[in-house]
C-alpha atoms as a PDB file:
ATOM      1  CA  UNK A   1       0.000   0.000   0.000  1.00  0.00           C
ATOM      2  CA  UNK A   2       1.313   3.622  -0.674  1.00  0.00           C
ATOM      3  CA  UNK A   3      -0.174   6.669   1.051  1.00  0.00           C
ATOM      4  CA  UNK A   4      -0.091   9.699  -1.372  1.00  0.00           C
ATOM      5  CA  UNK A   5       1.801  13.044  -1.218  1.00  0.00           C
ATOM      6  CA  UNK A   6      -1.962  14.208  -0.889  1.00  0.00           C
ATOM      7  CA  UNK A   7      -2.545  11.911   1.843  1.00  0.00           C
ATOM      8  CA  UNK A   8       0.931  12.634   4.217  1.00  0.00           C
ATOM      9  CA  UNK A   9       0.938  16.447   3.016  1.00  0.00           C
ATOM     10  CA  UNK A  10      -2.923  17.453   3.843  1.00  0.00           C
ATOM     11  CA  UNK A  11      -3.085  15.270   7.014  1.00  0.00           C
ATOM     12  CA  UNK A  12       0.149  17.178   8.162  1.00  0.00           C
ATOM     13  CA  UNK A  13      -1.339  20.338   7.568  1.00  0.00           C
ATOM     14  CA  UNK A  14      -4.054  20.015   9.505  1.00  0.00           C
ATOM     15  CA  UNK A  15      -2.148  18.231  12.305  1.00  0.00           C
ATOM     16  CA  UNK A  16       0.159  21.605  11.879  1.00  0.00           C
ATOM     17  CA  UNK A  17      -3.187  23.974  11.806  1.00  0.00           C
ATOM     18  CA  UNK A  18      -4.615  21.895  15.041  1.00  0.00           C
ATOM     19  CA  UNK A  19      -1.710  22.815  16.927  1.00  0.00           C
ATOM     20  CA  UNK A  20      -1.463  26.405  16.373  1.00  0.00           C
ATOM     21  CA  UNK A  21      -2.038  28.648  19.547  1.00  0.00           C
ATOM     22  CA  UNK A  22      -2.891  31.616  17.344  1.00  0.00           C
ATOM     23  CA  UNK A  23      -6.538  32.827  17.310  1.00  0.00           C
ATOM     24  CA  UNK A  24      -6.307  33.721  13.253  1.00  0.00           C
ATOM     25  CA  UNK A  25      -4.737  30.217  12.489  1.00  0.00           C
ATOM     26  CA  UNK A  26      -1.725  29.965   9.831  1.00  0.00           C
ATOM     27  CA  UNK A  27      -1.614  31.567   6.569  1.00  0.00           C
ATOM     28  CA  UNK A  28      -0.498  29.955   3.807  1.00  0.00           C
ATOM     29  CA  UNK A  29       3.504  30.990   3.824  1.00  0.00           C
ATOM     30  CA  UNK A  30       3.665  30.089   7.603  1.00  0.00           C
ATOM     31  CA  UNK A  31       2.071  26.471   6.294  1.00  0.00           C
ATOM     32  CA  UNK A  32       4.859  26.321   3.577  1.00  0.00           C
ATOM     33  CA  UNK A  33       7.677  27.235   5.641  1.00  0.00           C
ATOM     34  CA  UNK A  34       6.875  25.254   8.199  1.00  0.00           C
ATOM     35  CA  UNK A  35       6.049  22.237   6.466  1.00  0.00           C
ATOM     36  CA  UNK A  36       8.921  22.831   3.568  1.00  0.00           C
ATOM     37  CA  UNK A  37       5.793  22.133   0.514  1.00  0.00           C
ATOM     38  CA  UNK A  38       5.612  25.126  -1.515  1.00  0.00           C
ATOM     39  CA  UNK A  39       3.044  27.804  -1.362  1.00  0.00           C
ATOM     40  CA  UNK A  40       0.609  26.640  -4.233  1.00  0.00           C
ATOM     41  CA  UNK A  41       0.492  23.298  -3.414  1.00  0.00           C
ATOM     42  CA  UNK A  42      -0.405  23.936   0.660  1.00  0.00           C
ATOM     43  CA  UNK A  43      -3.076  26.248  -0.986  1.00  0.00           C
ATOM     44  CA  UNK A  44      -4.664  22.956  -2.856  1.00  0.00           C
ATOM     45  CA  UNK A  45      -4.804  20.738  -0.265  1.00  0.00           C
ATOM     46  CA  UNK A  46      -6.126  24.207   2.103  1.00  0.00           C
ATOM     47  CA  UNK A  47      -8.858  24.820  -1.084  1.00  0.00           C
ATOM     48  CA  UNK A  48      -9.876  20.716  -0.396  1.00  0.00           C
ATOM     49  CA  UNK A  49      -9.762  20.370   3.358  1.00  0.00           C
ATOM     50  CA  UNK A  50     -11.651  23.946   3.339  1.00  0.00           C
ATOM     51  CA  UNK A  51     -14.161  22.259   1.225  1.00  0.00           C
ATOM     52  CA  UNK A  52     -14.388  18.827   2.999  1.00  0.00           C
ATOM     53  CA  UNK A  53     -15.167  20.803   6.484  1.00  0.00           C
ATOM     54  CA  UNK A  54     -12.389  20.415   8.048  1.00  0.00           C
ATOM     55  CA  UNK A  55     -10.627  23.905   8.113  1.00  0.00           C
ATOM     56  CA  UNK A  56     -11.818  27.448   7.562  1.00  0.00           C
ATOM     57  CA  UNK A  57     -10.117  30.614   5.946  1.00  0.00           C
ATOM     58  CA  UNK A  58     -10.111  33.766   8.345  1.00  0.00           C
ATOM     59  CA  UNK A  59      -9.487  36.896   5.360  1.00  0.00           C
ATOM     60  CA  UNK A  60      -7.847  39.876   5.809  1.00  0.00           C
ATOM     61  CA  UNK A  61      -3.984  40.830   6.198  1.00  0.00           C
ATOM     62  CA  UNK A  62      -3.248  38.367   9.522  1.00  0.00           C
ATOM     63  CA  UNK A  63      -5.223  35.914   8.127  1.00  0.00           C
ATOM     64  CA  UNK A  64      -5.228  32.130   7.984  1.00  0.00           C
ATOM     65  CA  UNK A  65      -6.569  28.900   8.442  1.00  0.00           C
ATOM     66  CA  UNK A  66      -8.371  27.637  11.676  1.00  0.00           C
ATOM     67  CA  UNK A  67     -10.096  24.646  12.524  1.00  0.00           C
ATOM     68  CA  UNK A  68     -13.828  24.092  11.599  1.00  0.00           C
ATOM     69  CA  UNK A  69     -14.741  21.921  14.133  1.00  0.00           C
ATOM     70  CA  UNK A  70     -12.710  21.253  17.412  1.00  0.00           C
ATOM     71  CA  UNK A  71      -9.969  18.430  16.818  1.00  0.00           C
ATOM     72  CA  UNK A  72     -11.689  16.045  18.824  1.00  0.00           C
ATOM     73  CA  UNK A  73     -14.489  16.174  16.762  1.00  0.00           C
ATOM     74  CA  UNK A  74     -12.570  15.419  13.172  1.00  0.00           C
ATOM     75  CA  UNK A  75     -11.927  11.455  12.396  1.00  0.00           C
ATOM     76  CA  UNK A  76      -8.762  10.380  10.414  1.00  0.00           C
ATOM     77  CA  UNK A  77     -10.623   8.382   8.290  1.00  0.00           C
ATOM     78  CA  UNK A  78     -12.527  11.076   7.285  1.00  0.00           C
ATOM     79  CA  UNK A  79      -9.846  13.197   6.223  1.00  0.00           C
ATOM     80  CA  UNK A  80      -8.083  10.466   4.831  1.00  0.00           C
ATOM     81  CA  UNK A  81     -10.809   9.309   2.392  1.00  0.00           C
ATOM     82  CA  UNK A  82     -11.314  13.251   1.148  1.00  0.00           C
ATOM     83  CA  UNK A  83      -7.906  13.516   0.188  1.00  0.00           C
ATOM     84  CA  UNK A  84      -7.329  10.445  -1.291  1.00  0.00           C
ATOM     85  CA  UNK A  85     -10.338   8.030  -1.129  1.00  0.00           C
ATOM     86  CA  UNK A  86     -10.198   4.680   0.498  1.00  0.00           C
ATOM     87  CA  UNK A  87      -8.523   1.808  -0.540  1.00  0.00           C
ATOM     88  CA  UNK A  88     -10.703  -0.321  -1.825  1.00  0.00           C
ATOM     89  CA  UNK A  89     -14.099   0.463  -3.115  1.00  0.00           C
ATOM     90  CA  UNK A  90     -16.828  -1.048  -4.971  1.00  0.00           C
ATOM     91  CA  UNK A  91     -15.624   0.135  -8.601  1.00  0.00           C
ATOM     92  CA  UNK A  92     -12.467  -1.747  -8.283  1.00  0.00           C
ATOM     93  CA  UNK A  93     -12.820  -4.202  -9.788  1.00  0.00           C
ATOM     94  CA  UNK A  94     -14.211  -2.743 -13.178  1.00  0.00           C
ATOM     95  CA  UNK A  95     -11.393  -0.390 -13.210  1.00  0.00           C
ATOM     96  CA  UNK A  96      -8.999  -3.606 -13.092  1.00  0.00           C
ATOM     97  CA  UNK A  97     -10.496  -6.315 -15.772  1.00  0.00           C
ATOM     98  CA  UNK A  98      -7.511  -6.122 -18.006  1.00  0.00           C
ATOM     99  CA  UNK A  99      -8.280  -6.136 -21.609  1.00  0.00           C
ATOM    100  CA  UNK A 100     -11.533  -7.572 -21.053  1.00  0.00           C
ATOM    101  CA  UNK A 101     -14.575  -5.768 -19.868  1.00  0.00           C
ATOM    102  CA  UNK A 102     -15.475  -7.906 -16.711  1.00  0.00           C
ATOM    103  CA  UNK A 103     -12.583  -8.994 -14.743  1.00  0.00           C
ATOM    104  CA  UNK A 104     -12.866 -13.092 -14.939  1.00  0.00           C
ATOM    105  CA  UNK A 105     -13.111 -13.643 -11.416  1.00  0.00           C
ATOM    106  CA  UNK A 106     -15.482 -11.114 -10.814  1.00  0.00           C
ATOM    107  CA  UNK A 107     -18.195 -14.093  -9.490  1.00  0.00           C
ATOM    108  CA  UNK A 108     -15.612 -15.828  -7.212  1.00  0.00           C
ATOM    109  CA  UNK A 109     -12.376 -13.929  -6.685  1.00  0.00           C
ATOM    110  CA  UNK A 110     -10.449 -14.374  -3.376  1.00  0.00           C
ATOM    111  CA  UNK A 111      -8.329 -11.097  -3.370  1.00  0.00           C
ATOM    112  CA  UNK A 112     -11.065  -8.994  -3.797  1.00  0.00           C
ATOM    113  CA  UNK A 113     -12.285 -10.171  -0.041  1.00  0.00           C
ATOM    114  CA  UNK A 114      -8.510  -9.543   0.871  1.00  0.00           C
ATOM    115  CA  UNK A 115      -8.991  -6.074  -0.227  1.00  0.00           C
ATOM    116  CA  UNK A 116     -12.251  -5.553   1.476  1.00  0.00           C
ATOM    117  CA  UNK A 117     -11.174  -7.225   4.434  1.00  0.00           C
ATOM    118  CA  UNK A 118      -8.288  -4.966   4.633  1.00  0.00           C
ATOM    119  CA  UNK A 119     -10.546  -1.744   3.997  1.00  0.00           C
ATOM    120  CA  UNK A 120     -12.882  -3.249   6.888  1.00  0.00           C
ATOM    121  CA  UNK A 121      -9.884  -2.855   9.102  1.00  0.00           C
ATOM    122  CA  UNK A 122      -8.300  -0.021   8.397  1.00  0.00           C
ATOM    123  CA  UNK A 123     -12.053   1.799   8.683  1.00  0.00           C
ATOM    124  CA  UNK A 124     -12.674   0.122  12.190  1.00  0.00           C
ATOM    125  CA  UNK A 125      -8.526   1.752  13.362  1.00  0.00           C
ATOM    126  CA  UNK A 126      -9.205   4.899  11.690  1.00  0.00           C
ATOM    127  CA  UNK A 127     -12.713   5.529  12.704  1.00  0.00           C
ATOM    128  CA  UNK A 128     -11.207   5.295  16.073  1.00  0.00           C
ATOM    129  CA  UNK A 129      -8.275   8.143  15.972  1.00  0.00           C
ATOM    130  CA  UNK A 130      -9.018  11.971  15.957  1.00  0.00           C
ATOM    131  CA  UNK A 131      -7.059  14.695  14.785  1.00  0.00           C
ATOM    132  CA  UNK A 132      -6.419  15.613  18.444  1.00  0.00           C
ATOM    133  CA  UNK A 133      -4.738  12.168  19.020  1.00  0.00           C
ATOM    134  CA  UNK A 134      -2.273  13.281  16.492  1.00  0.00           C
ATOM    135  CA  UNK A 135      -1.267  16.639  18.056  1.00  0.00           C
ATOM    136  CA  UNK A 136       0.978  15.214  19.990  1.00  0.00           C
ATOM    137  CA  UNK A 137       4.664  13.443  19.947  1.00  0.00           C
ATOM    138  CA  UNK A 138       5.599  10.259  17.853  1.00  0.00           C
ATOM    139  CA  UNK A 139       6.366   7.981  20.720  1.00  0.00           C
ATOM    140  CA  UNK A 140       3.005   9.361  22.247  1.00  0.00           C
ATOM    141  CA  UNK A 141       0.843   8.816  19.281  1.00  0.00           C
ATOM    142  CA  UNK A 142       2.704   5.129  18.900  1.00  0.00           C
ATOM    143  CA  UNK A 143       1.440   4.391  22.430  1.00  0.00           C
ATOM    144  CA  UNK A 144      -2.337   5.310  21.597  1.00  0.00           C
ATOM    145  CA  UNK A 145      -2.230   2.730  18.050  1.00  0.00           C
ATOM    146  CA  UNK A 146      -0.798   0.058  20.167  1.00  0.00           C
ATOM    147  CA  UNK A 147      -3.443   0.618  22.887  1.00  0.00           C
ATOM    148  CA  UNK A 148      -6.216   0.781  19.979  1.00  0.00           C
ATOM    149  CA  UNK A 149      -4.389  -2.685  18.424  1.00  0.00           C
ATOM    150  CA  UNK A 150      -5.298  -4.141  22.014  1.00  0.00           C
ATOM    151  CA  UNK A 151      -2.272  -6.269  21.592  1.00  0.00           C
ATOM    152  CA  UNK A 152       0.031  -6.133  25.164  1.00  0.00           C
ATOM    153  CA  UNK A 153       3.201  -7.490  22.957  1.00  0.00           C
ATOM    154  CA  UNK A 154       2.962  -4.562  20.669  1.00  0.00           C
ATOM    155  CA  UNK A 155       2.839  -1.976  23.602  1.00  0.00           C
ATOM    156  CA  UNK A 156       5.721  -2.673  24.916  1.00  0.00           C
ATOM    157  CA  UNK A 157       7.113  -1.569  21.226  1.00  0.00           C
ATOM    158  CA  UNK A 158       5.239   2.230  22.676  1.00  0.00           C
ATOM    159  CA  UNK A 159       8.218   2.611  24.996  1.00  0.00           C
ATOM    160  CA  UNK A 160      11.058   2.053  22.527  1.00  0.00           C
ATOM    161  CA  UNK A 161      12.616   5.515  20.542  1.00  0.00           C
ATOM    162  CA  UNK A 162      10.607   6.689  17.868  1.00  0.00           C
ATOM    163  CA  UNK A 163      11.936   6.029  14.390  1.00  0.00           C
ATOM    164  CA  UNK A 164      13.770   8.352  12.475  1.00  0.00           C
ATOM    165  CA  UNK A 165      14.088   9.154   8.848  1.00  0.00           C
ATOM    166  CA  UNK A 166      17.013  10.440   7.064  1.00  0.00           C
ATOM    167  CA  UNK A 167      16.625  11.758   3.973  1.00  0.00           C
ATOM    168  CA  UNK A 168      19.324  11.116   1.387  1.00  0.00           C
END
């Protein structure tokens, strides 16, 4: 599975806009800076999460963007599937038939119930995480998955340092 550039970008604005202190939000430069995407493409995914709900535009000079709801109140999935949909939906398998124009195993096909078992499950985790579970750290946020995952072994993992990327 990949997650999109529109996925990881919008989701980390609005994790950025969630945590800003300031009553007029973040304009658009203080998005770009302090996410390092440029300008036109924070206004995009701003134009779409403005237009799913999930942020609104304050106008004038010290503008910016502000919640539209209180982060408790906004579910991942929710966000997720308006910027990039989910991962598997009901057209899928008319979109991949091949050459032909019904995909010959569309009356008995085992990976399409892999694919909608793993949409079942990622719906039931991220039906379960706000945006407000996100403001926070990476080991803190690790925790809260584990303790949604229910699984004691994998906890333990919520103690260990928090992986870091270098980029090359």
């Amino acid at each position: 599975m990949k997650i999109t550039a529109q996925e990881e970008y919008g989701l980390r604005l609005l994790i950025r806009i969630a945590a800003c202190k300031e009553p007029d939000g973040m304009s658009i430069p203080q998005l770009s800076e302090a996410e390092g995407i440029t300008p036109h493409y924070v206004a995009k995914l701003a134009r779409i999460l403005r237009m799913g709900g999930f942020i609104n535009s304050t106008p004038g000079y010290k503008g910016g963007y502000v919640l539209a709801q209180p982060a408790n109140k906004i579910v991942i999935n929710h966000v997720l599937k308006l910027l990039g949909g989910p991962l598997f939906d009901k057209a899928f398998c008319g979109t991949h038939a091949g050459a032909l124009k019904l995909c010959t195993h569309s009356v008995d096909c085992s990976s399409r119930s892999l694919w909608q078992m793993m949409q079942f499950l990622l719906d039931n985790f991220l039906d379960k995480i706000t945006l407000h579970d996100l403001v926070n750290t990476e080991e803190h946020s690790a925790g809260f998955f584990y303790q949604l995952l229910g699984n004691a072994s994998l906890s333990a993992k919520a103690d260990a340092q928090p992986t870091t990327f270098q980029q090359n």
